[in-house]
C-alpha atoms as a PDB file:
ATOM      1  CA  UNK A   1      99.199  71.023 116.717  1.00  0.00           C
ATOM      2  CA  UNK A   2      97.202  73.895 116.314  1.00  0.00           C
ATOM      3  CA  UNK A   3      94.950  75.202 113.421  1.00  0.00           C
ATOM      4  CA  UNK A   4      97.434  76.789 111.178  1.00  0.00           C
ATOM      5  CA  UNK A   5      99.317  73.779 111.276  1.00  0.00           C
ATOM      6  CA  UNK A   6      96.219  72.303 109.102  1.00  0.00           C
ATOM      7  CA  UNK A   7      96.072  75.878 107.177  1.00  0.00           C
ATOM      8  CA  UNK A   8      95.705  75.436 103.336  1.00  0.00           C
ATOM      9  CA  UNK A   9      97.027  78.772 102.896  1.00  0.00           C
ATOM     10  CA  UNK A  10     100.131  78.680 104.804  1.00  0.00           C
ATOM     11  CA  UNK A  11     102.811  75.369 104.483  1.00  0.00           C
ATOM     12  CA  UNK A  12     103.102  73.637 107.811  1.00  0.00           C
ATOM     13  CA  UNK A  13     106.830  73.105 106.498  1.00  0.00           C
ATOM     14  CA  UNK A  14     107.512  76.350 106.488  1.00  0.00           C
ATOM     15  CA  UNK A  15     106.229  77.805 109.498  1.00  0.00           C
ATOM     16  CA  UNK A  16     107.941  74.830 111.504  1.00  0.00           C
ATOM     17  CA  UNK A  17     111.359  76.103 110.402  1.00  0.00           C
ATOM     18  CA  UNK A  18     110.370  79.415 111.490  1.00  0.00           C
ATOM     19  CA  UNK A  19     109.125  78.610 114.550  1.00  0.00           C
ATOM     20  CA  UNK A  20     112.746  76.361 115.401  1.00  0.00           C
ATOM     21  CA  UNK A  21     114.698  79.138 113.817  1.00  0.00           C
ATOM     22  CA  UNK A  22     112.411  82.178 116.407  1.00  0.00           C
ATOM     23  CA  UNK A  23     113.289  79.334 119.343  1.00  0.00           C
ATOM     24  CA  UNK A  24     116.854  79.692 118.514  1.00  0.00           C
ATOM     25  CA  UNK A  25     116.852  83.617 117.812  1.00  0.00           C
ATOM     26  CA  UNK A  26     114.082  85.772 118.946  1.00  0.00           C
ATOM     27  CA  UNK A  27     111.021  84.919 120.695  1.00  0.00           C
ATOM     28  CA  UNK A  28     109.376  87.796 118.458  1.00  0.00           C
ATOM     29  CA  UNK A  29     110.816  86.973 114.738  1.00  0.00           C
ATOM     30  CA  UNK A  30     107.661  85.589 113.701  1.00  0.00           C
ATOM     31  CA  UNK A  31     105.481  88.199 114.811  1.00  0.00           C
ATOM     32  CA  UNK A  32     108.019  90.746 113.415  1.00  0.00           C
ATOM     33  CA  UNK A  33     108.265  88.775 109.777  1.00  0.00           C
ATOM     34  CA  UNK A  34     104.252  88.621 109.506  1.00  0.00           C
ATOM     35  CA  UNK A  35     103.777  92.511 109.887  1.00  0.00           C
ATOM     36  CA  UNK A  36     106.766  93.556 107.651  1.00  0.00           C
ATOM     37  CA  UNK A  37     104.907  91.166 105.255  1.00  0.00           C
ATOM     38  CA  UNK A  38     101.560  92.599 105.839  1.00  0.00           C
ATOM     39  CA  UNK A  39     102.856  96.652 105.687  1.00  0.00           C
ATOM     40  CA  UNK A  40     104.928  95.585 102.500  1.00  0.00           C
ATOM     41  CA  UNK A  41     103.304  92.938 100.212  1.00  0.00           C
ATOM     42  CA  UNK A  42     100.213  95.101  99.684  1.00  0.00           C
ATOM     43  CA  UNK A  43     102.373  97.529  97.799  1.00  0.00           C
ATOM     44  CA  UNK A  44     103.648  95.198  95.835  1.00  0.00           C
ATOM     45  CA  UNK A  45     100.146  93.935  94.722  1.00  0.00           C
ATOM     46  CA  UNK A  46      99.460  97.370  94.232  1.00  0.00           C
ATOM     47  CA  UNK A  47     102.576  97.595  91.967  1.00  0.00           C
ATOM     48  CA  UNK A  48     101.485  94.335  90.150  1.00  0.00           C
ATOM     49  CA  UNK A  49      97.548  96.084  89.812  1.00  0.00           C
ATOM     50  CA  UNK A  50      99.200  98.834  88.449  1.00  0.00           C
ATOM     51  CA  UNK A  51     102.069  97.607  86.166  1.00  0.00           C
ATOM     52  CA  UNK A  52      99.577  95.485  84.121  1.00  0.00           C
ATOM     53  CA  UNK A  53      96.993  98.115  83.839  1.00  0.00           C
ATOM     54  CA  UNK A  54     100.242 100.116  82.597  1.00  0.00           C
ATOM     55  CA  UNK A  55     101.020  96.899  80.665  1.00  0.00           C
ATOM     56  CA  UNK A  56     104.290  97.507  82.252  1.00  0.00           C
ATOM     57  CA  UNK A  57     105.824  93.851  81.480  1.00  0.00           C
ATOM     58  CA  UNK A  58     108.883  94.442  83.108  1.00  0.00           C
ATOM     59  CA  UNK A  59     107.008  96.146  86.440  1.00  0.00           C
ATOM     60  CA  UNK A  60     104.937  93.000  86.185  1.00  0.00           C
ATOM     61  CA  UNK A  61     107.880  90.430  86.781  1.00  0.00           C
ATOM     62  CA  UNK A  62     109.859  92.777  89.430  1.00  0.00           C
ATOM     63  CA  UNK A  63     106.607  92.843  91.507  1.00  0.00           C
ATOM     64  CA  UNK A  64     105.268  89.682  91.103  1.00  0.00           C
ATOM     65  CA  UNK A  65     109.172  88.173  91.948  1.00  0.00           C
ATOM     66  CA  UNK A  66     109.309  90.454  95.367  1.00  0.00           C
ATOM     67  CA  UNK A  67     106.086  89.328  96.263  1.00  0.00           C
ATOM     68  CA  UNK A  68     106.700  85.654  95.626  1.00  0.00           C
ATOM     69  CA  UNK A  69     109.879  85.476  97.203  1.00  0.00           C
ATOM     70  CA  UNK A  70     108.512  87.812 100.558  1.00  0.00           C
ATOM     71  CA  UNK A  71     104.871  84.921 100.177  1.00  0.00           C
ATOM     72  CA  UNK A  72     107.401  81.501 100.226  1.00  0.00           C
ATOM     73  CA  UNK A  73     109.243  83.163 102.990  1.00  0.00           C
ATOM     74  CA  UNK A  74     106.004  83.095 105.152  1.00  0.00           C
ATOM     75  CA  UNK A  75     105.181  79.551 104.005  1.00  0.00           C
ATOM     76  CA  UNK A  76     102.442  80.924 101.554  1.00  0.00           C
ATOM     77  CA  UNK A  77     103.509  78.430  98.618  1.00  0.00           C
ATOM     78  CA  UNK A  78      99.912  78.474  96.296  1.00  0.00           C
ATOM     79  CA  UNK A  79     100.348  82.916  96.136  1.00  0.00           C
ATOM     80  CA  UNK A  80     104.398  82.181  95.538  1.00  0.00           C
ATOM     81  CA  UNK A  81     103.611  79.491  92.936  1.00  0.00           C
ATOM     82  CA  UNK A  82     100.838  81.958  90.765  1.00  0.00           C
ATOM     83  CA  UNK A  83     103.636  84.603  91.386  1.00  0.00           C
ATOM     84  CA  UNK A  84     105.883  82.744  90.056  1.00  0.00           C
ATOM     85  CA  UNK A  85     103.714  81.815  86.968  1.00  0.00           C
ATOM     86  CA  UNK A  86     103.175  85.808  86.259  1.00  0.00           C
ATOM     87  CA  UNK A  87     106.633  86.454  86.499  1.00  0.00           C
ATOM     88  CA  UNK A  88     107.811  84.305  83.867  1.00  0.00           C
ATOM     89  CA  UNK A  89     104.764  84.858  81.596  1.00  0.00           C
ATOM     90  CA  UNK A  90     105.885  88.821  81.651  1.00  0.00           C
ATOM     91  CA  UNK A  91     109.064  87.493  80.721  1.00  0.00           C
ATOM     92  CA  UNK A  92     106.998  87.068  77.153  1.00  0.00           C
ATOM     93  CA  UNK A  93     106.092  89.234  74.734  1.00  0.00           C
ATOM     94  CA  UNK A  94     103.572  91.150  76.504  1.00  0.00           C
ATOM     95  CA  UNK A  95     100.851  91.398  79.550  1.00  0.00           C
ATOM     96  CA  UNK A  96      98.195  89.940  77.748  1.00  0.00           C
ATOM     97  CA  UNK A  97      96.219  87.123  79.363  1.00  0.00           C
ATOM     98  CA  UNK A  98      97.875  87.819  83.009  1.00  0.00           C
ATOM     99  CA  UNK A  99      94.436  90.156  84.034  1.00  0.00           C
ATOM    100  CA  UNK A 100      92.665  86.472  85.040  1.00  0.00           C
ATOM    101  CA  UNK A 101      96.541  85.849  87.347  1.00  0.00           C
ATOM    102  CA  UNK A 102      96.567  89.071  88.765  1.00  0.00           C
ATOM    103  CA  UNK A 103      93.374  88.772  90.130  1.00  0.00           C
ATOM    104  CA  UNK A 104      94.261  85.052  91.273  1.00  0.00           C
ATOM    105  CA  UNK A 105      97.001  86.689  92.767  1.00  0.00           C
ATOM    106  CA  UNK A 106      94.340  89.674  95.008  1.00  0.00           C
ATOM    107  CA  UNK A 107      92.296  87.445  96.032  1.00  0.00           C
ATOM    108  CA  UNK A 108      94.873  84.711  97.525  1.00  0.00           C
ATOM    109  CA  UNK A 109      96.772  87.213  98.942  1.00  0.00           C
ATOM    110  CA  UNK A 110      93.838  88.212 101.291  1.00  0.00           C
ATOM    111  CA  UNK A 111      94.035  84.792 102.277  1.00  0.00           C
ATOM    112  CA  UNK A 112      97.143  84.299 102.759  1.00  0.00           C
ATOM    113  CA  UNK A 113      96.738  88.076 105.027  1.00  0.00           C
ATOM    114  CA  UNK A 114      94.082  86.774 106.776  1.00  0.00           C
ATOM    115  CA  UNK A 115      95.810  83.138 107.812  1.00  0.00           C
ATOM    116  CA  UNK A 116      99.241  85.641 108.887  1.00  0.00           C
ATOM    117  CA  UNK A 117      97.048  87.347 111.536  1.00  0.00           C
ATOM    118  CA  UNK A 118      95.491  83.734 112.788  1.00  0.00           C
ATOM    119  CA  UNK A 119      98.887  82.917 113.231  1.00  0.00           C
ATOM    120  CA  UNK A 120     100.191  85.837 114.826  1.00  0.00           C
ATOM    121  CA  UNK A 121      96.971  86.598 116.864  1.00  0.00           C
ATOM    122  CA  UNK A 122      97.367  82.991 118.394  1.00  0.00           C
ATOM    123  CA  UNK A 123     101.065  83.633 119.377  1.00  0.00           C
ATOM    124  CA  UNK A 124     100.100  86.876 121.199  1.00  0.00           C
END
């Protein structure tokens, strides 16, 4: 086992079925999935940052679903689950009371960046 399999961040789970499903494909996938993720997702925290300052409901929810579907993907559950919690609050009447989330939201995802290159660093 190594470290990230003992990573708070990322879901052991998850990157098990990755790692079966790059065995069976491409030696590379991983590597490949982590820096689409890591060129991507900061756009689309950027996007969140900027739909709520907008109070942009709607631009709200489509980021904060694209980013919590592209985080689970990777095996980072805890940024998918407050994601997921932002989404369906902008699904209310308004932004209010999602600054405290979004900010939840910046500050896992740097974990959740900075676990992706552990993992990828130790695989190259």
């Amino acid at each position: 086992m190594t470290e990230q399999d003992h990573d708070p961040v990322l879901d052991a789970a998850v990157l098990g079925e990755l790692r079966e499903l790059e065995e069976m494909t491409d030696p590379g996938l991983v590597a490949e999935l982590v820096a689409e993720y890591l060129v991507d997702a900061p756009g689309r925290v950027e996007e969140l940052v900027r739909s709520l300052a907008e109070g942009d409901r709607e631009g709200v929810g489509r980021a904060a679903h694209s980013l919590k579907s592209s985080s689970a993907y990777l095996g980072a559950l805890g940024l998918a689950g407050v994601c997921r919690e932002i989404e369906e609050a902008a699904r209310g009447a308004g932004v209010e009371g999602l600054a405290r989330r979004v900010e939840e939201t910046q500050d896992e995802f740097q974990r959740v960046c900075e676990a992706l290159r552990r993992l990828v660093g130790d695989r190259t």
